[in-house]
PDB file of N, CA and C in Angstrom:
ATOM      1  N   UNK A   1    -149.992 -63.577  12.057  1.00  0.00           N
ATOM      2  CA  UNK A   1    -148.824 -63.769  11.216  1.00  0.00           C
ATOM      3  C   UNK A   1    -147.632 -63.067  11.877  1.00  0.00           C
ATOM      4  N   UNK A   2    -146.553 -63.660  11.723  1.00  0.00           N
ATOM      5  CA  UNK A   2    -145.147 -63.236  12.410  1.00  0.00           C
ATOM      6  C   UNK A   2    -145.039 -61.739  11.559  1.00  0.00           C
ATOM      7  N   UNK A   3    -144.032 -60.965  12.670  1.00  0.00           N
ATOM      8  CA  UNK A   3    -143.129 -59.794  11.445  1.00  0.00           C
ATOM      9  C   UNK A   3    -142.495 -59.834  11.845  1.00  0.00           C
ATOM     10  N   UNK A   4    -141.132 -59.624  10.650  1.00  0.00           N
ATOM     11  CA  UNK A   4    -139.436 -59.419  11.512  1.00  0.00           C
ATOM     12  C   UNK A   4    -139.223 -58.680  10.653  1.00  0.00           C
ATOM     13  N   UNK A   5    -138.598 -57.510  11.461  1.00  0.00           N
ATOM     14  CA  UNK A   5    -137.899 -56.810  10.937  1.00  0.00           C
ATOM     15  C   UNK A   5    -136.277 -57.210  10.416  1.00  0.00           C
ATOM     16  N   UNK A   6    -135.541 -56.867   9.413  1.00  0.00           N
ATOM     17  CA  UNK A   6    -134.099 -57.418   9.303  1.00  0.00           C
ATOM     18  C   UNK A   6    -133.464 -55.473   8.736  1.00  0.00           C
ATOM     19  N   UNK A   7    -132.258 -55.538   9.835  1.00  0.00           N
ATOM     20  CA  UNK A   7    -132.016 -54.254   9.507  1.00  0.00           C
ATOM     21  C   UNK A   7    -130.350 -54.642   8.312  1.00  0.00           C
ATOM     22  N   UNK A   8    -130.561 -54.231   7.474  1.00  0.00           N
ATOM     23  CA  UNK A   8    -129.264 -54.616   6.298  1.00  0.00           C
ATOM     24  C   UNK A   8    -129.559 -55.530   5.460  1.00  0.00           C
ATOM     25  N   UNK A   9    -129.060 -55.299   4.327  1.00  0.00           N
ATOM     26  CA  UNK A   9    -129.747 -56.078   3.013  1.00  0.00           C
ATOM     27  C   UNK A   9    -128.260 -57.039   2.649  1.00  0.00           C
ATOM     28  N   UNK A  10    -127.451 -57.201   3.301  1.00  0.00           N
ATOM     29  CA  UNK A  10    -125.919 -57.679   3.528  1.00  0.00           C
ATOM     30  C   UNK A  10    -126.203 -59.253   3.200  1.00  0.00           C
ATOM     31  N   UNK A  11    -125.249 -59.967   3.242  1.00  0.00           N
ATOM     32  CA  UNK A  11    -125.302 -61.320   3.037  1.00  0.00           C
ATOM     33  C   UNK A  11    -125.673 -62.200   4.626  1.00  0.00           C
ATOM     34  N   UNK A  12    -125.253 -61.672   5.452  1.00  0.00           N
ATOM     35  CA  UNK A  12    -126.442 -61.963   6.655  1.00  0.00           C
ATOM     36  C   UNK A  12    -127.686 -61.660   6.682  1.00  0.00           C
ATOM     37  N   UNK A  13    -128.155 -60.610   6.177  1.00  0.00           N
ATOM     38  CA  UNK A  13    -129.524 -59.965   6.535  1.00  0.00           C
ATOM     39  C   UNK A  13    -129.980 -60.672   6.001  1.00  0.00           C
ATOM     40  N   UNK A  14    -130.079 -61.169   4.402  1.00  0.00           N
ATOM     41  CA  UNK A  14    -130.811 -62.029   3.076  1.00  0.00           C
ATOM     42  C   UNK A  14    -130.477 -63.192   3.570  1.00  0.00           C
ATOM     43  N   UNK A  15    -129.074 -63.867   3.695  1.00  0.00           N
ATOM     44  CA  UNK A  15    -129.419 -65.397   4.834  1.00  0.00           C
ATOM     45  C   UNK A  15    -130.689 -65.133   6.161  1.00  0.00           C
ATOM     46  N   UNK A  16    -130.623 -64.456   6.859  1.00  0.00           N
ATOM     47  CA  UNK A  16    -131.539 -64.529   7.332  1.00  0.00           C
ATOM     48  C   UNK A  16    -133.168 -64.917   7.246  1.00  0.00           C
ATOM     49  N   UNK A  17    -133.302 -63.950   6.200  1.00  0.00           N
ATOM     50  CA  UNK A  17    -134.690 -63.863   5.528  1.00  0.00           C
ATOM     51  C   UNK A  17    -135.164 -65.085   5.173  1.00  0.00           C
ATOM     52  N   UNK A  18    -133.978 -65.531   4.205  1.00  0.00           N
ATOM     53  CA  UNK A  18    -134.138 -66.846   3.781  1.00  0.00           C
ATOM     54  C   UNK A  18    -134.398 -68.240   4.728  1.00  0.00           C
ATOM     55  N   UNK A  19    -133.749 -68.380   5.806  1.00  0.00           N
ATOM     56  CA  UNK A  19    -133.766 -69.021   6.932  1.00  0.00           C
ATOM     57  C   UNK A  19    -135.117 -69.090   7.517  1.00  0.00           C
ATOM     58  N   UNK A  20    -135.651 -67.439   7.776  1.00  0.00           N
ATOM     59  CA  UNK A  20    -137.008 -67.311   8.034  1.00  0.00           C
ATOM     60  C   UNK A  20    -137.856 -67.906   7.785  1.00  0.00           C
ATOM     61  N   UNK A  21    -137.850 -67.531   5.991  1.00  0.00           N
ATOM     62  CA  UNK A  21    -138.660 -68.206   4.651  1.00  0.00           C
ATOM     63  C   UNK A  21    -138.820 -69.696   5.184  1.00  0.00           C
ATOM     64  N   UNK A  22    -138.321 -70.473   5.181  1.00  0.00           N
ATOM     65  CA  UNK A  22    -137.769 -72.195   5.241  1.00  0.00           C
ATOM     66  C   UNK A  22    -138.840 -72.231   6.496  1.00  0.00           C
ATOM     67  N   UNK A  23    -138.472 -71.792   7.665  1.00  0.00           N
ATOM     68  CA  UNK A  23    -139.221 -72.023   9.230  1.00  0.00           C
ATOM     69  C   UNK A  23    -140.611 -71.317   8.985  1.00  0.00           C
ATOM     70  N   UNK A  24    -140.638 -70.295   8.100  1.00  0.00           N
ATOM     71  CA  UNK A  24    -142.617 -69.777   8.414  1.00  0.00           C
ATOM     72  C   UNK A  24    -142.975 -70.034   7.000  1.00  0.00           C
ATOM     73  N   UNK A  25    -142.781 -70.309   5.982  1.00  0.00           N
ATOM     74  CA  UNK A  25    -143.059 -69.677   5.020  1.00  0.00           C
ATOM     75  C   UNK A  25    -143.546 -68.916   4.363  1.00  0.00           C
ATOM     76  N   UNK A  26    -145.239 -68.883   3.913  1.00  0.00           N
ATOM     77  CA  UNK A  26    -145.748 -67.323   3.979  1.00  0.00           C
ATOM     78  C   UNK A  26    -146.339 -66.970   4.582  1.00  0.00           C
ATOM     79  N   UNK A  27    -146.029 -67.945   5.949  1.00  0.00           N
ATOM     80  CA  UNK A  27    -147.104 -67.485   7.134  1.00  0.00           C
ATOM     81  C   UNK A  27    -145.797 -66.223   7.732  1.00  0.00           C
ATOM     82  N   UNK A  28    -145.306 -65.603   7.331  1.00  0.00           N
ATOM     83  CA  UNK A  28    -144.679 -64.836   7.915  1.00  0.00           C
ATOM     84  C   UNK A  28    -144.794 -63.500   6.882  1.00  0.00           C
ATOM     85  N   UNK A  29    -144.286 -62.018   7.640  1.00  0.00           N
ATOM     86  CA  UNK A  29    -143.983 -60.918   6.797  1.00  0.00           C
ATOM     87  C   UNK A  29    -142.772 -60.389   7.259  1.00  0.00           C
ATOM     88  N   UNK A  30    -141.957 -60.284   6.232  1.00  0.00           N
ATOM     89  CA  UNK A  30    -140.120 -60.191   6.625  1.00  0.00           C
ATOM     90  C   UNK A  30    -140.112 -58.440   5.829  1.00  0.00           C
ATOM     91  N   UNK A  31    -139.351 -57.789   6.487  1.00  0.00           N
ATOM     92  CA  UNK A  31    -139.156 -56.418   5.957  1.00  0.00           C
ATOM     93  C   UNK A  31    -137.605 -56.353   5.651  1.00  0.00           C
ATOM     94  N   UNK A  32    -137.142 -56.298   5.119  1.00  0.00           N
ATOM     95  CA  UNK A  32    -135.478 -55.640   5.035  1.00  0.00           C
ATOM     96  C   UNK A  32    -135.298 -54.813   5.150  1.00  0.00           C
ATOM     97  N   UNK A  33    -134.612 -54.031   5.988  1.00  0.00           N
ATOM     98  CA  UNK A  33    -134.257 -52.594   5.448  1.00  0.00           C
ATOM     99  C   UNK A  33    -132.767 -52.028   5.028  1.00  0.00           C
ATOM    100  N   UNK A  34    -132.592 -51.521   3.913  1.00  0.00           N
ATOM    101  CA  UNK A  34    -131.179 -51.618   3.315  1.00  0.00           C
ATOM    102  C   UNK A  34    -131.651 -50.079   2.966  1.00  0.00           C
ATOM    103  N   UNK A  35    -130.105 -49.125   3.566  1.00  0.00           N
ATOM    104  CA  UNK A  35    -130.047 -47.803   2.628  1.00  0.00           C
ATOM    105  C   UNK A  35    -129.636 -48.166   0.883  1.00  0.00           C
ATOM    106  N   UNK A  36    -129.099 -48.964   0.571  1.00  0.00           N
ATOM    107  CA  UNK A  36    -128.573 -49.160  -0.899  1.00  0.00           C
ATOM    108  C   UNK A  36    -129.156 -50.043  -1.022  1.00  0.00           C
ATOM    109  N   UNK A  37    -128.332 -50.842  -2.182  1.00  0.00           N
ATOM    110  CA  UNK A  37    -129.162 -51.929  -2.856  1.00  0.00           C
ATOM    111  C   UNK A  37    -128.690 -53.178  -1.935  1.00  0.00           C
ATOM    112  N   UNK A  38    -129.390 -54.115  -1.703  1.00  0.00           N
ATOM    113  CA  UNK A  38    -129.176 -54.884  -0.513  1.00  0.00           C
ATOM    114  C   UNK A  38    -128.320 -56.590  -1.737  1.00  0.00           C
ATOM    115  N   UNK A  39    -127.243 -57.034  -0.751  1.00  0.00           N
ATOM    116  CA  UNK A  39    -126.354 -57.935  -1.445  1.00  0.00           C
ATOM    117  C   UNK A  39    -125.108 -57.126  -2.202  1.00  0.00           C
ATOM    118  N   UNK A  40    -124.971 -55.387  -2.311  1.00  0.00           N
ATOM    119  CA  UNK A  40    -124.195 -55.204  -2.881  1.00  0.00           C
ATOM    120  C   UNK A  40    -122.896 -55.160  -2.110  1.00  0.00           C
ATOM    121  N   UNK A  41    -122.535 -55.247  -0.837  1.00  0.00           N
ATOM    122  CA  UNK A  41    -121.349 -55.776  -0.709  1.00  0.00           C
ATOM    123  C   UNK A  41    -120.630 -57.187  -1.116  1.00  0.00           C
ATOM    124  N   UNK A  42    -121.663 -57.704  -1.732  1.00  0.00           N
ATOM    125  CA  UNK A  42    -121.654 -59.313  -1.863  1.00  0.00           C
ATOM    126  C   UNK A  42    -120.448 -59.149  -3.275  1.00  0.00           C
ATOM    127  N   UNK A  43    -121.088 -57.936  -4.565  1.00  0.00           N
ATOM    128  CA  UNK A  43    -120.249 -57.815  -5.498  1.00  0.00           C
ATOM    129  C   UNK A  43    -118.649 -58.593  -5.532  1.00  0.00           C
ATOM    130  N   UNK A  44    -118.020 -57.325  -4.790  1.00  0.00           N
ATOM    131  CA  UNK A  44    -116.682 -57.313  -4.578  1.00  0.00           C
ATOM    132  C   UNK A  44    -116.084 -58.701  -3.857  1.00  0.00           C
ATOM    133  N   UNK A  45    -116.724 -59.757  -3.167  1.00  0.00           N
ATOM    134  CA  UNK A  45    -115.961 -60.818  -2.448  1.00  0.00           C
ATOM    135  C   UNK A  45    -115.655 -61.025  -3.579  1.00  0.00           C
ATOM    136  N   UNK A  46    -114.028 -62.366  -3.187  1.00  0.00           N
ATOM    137  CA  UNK A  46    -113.502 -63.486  -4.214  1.00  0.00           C
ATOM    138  C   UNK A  46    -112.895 -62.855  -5.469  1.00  0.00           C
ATOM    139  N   UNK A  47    -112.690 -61.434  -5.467  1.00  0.00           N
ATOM    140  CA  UNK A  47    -112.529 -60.791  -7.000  1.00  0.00           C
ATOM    141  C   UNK A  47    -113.861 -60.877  -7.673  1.00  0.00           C
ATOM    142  N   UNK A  48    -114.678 -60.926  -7.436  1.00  0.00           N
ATOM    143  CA  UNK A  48    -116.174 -60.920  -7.946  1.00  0.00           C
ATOM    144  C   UNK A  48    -116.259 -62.180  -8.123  1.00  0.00           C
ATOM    145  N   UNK A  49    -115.671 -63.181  -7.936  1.00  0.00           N
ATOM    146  CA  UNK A  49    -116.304 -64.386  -7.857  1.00  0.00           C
ATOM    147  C   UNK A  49    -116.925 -65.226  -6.831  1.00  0.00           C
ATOM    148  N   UNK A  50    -116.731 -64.179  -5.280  1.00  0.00           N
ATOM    149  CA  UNK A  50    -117.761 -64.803  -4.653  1.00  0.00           C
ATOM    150  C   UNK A  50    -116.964 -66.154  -3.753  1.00  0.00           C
ATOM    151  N   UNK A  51    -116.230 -65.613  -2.823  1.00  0.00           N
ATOM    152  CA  UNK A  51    -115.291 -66.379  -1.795  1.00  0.00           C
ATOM    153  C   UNK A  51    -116.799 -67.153  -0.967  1.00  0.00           C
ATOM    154  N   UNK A  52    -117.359 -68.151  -1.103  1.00  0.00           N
ATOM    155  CA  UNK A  52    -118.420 -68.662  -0.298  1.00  0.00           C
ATOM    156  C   UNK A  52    -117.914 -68.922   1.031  1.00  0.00           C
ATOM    157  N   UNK A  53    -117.280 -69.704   1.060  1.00  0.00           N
ATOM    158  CA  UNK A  53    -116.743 -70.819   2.417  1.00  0.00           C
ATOM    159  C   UNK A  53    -115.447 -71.494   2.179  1.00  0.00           C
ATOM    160  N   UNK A  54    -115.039 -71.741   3.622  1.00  0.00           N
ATOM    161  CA  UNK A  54    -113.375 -72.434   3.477  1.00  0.00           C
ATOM    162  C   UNK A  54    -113.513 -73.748   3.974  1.00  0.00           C
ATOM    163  N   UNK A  55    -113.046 -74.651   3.295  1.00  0.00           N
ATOM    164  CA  UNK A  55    -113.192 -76.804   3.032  1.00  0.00           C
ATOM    165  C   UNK A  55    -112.825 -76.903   4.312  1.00  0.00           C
ATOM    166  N   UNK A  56    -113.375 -76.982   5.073  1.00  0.00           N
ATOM    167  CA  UNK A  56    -112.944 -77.447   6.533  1.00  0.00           C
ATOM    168  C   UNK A  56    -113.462 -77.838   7.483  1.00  0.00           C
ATOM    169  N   UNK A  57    -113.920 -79.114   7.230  1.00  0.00           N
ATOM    170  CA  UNK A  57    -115.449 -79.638   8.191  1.00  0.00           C
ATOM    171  C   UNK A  57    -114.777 -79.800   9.483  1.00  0.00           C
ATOM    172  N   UNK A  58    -113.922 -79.765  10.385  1.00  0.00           N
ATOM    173  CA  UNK A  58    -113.532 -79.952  11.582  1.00  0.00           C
ATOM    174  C   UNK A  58    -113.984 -78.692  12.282  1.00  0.00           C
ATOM    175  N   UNK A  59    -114.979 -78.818  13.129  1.00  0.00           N
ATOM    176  CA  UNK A  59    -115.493 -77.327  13.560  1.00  0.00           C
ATOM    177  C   UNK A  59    -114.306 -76.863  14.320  1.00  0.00           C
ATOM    178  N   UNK A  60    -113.578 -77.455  15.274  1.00  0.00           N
ATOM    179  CA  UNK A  60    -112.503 -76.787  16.017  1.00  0.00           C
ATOM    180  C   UNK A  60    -111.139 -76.231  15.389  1.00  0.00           C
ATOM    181  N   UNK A  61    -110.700 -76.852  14.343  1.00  0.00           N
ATOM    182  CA  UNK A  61    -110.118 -76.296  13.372  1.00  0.00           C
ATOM    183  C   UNK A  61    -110.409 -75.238  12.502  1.00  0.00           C
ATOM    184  N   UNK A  62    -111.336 -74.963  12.156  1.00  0.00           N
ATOM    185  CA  UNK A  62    -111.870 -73.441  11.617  1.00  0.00           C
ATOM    186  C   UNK A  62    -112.241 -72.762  13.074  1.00  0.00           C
ATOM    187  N   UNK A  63    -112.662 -73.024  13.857  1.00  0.00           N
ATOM    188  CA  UNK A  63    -112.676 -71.922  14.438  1.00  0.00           C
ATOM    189  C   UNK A  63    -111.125 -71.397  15.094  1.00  0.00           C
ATOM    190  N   UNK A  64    -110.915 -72.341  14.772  1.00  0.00           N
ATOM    191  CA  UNK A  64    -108.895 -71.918  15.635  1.00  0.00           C
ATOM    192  C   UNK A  64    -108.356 -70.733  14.830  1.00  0.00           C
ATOM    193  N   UNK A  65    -109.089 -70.390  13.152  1.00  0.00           N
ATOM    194  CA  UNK A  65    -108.593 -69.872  12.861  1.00  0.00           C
ATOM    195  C   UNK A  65    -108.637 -68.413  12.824  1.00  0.00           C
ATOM    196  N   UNK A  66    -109.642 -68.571  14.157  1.00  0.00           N
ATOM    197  CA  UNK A  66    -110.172 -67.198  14.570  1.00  0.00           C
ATOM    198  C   UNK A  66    -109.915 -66.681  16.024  1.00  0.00           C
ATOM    199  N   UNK A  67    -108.482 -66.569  16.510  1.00  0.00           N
ATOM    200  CA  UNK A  67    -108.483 -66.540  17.965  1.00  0.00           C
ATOM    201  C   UNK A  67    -109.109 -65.718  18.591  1.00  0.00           C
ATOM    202  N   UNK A  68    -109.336 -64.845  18.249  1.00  0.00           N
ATOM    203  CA  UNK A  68    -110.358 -63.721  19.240  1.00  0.00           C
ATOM    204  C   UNK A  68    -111.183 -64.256  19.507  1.00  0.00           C
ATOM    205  N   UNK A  69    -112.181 -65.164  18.365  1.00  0.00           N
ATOM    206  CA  UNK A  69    -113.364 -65.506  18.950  1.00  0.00           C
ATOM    207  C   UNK A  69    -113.586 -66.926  18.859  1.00  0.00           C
ATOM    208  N   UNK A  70    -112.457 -67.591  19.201  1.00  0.00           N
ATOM    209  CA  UNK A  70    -112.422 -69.012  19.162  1.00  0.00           C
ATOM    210  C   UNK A  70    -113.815 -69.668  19.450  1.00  0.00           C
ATOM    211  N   UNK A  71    -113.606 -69.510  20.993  1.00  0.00           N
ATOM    212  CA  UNK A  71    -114.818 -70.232  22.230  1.00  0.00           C
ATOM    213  C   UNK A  71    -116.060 -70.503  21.392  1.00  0.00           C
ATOM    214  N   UNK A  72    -116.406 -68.840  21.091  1.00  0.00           N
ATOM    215  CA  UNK A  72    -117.834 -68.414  20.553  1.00  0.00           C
ATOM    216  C   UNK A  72    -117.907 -69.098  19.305  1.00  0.00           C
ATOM    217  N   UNK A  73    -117.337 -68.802  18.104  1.00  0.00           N
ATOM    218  CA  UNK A  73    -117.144 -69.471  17.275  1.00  0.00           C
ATOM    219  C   UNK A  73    -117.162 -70.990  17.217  1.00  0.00           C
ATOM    220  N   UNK A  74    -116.680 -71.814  17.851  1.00  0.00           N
ATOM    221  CA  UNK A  74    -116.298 -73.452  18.118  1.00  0.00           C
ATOM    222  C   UNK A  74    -118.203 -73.326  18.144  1.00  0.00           C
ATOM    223  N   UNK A  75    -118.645 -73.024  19.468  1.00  0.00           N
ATOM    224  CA  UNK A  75    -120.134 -73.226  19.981  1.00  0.00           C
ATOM    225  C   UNK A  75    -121.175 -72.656  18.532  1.00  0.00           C
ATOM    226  N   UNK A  76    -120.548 -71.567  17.531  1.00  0.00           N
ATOM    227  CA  UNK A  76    -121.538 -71.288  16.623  1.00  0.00           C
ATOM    228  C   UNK A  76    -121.610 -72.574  15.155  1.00  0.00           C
ATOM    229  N   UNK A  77    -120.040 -73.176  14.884  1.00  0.00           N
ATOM    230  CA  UNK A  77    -119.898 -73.937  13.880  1.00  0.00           C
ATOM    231  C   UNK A  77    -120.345 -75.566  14.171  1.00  0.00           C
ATOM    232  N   UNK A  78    -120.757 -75.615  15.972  1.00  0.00           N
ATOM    233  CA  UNK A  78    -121.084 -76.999  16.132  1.00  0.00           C
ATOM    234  C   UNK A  78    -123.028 -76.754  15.896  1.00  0.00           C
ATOM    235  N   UNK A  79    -123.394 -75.836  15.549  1.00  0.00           N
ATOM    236  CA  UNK A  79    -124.794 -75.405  15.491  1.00  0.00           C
ATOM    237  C   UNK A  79    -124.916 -75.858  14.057  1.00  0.00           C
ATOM    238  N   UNK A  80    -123.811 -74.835  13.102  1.00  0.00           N
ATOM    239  CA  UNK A  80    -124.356 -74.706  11.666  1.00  0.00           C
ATOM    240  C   UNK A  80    -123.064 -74.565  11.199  1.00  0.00           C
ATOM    241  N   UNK A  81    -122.247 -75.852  10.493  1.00  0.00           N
ATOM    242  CA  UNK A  81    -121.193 -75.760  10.090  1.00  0.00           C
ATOM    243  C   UNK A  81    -120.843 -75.884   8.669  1.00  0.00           C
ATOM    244  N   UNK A  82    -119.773 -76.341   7.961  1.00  0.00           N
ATOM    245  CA  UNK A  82    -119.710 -76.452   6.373  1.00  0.00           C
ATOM    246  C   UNK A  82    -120.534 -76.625   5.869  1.00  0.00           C
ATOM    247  N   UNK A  83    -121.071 -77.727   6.778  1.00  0.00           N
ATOM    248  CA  UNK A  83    -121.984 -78.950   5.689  1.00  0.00           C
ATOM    249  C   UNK A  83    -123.161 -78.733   5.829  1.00  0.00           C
ATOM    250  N   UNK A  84    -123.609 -77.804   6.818  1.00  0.00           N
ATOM    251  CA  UNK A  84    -125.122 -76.978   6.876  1.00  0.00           C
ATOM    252  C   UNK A  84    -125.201 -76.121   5.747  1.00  0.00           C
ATOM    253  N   UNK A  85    -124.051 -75.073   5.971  1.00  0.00           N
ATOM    254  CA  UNK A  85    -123.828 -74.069   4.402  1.00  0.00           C
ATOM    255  C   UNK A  85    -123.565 -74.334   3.348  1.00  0.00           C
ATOM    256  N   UNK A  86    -122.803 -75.525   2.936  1.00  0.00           N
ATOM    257  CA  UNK A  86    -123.049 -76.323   1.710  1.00  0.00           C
ATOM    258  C   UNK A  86    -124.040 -76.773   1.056  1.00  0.00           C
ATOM    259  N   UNK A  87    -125.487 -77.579   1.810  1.00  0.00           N
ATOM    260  CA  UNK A  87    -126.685 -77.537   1.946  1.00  0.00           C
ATOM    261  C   UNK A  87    -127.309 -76.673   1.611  1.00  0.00           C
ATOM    262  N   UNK A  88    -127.494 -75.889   1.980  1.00  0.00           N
ATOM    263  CA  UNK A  88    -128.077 -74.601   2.156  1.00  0.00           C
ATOM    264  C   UNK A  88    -127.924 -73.743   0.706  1.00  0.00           C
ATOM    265  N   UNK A  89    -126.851 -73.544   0.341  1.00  0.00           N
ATOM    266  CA  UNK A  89    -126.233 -72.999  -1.402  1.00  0.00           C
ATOM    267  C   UNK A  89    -126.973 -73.799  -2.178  1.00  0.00           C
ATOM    268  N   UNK A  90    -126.534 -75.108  -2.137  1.00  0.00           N
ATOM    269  CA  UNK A  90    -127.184 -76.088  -3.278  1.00  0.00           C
ATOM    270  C   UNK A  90    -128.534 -76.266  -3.238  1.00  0.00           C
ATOM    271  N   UNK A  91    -129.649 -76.016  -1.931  1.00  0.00           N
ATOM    272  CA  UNK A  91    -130.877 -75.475  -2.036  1.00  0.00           C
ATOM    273  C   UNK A  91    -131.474 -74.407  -2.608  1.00  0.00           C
ATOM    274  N   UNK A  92    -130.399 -73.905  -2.786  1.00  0.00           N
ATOM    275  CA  UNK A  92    -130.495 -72.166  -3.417  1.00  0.00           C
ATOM    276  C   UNK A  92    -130.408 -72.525  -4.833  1.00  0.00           C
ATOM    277  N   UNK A  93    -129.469 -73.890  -5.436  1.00  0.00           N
ATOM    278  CA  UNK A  93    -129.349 -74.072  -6.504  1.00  0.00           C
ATOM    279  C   UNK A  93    -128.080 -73.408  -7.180  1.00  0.00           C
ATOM    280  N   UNK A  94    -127.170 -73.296  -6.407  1.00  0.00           N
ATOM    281  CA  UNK A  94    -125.863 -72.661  -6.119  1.00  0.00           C
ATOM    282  C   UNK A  94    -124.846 -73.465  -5.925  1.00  0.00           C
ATOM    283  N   UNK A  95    -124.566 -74.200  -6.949  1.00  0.00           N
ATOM    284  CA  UNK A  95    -123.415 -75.766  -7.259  1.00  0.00           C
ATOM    285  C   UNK A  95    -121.353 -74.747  -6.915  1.00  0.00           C
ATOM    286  N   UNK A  96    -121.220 -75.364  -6.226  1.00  0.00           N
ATOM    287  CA  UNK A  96    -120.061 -75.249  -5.502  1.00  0.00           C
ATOM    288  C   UNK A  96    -118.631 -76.148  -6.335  1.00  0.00           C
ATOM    289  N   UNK A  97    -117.506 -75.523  -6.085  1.00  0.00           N
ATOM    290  CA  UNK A  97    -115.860 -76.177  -6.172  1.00  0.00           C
ATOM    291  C   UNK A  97    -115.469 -75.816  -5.420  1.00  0.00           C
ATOM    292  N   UNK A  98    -114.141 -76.757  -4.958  1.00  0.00           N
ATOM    293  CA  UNK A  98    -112.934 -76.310  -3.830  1.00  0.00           C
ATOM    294  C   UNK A  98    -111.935 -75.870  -4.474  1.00  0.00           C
ATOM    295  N   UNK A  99    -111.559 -74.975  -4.094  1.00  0.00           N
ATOM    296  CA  UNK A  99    -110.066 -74.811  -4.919  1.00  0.00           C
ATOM    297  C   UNK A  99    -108.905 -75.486  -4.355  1.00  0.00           C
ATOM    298  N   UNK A 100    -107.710 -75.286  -4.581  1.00  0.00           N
ATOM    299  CA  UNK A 100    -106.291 -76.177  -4.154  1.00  0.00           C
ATOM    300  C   UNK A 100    -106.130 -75.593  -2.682  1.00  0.00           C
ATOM    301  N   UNK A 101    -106.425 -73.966  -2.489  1.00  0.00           N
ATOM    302  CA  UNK A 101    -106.575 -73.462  -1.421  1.00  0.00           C
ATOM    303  C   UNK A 101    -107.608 -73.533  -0.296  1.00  0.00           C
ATOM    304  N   UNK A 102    -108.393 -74.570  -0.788  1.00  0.00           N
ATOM    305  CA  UNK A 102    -109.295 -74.303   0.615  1.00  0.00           C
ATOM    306  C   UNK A 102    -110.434 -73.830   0.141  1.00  0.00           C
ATOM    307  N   UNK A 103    -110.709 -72.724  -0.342  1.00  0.00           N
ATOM    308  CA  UNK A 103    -111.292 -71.700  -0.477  1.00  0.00           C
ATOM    309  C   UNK A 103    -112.597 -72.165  -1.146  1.00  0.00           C
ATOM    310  N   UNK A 104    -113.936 -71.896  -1.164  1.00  0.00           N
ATOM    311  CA  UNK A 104    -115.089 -72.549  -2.402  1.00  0.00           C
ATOM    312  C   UNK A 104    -115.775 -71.208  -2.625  1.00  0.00           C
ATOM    313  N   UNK A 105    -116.260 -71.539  -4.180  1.00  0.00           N
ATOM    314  CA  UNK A 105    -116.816 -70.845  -5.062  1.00  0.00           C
ATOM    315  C   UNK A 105    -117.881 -71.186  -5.649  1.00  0.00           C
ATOM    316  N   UNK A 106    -118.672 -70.416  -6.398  1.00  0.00           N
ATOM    317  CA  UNK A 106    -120.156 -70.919  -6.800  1.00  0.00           C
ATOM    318  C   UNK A 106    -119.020 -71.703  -8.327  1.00  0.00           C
ATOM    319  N   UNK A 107    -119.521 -72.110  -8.976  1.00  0.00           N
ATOM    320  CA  UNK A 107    -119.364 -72.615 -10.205  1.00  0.00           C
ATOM    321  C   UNK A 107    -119.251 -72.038 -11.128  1.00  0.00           C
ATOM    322  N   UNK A 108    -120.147 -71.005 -11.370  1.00  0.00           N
ATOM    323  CA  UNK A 108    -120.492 -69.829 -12.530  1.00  0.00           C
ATOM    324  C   UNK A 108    -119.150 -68.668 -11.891  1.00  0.00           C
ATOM    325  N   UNK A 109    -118.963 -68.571 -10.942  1.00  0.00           N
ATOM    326  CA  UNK A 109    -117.511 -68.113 -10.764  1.00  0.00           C
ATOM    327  C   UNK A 109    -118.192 -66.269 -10.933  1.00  0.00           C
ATOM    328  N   UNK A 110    -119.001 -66.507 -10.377  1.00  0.00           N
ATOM    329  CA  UNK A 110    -119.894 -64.777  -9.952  1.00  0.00           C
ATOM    330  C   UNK A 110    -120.806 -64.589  -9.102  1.00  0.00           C
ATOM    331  N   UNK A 111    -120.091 -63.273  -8.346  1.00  0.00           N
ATOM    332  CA  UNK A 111    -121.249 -62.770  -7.234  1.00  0.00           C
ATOM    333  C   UNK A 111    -121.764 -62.694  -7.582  1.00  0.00           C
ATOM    334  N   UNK A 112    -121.985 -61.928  -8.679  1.00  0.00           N
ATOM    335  CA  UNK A 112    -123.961 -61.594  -9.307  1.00  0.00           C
ATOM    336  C   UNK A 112    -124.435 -62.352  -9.107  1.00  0.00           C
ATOM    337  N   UNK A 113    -124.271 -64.021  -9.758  1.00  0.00           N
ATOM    338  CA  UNK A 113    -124.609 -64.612  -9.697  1.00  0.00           C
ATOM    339  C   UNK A 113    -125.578 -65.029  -8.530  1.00  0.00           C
ATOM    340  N   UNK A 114    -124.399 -65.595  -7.554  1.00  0.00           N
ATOM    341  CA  UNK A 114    -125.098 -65.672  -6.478  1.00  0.00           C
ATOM    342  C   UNK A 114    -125.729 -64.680  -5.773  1.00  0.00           C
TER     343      UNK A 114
END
């Protein structure tokens, strides 16, 4: 049986896990390790409602909006872009809106939530 370690209980670390989950399922043993409670930076995004993702399926266009790390970025959003992470929420069972800004949110309009 696999082990992975995941160091941070952050909203990467738990995407991760989850990702894991999907590719081994319980043929695997996943550890987290979080000094606090793991997802609690998640609280505070969006005003507590939880800023998910920004409406912008053109991978080169979101990544433009990152010049430092354009290049890298362009090559990470042609891997796994909106519409992978859109997917991915609503597998979770995590129903999504766009706002006027761009911006998407869970529905229930809370981190906890998610």
């Amino acid at each position: 049986m696999p082990e992975f370690a995941i160091i941070g209980g952050g909203a990467s670390g738990i995407f991760c896990a989850i990702k894991l989950l999907d590719f081994f399922g319980k043929k695997a043993n996943i550890t987290i390790y979080e000094k606090s409670s793991p997802l609690k930076t998640l609280l505070p995004t969006g005003n507590g409602r939880c800023n998910l993702a920004y409406n912008e399926y053109d991978n080169k266009t979101l990544a433009g909006f990152y010049p430092r790390g354009e290049k890298f970025l362009y090559s990470v959003f042609s891997r796994y872009g909106l519409k992978e992470t859109l997917f991915d929420f609503e597998k979770l069972g995590i129903k999504t809106y766009v706002q006027p800004d761009n911006r998407i949110f869970p529905v229930e309009n809370s981190a906890a939530f998610v």
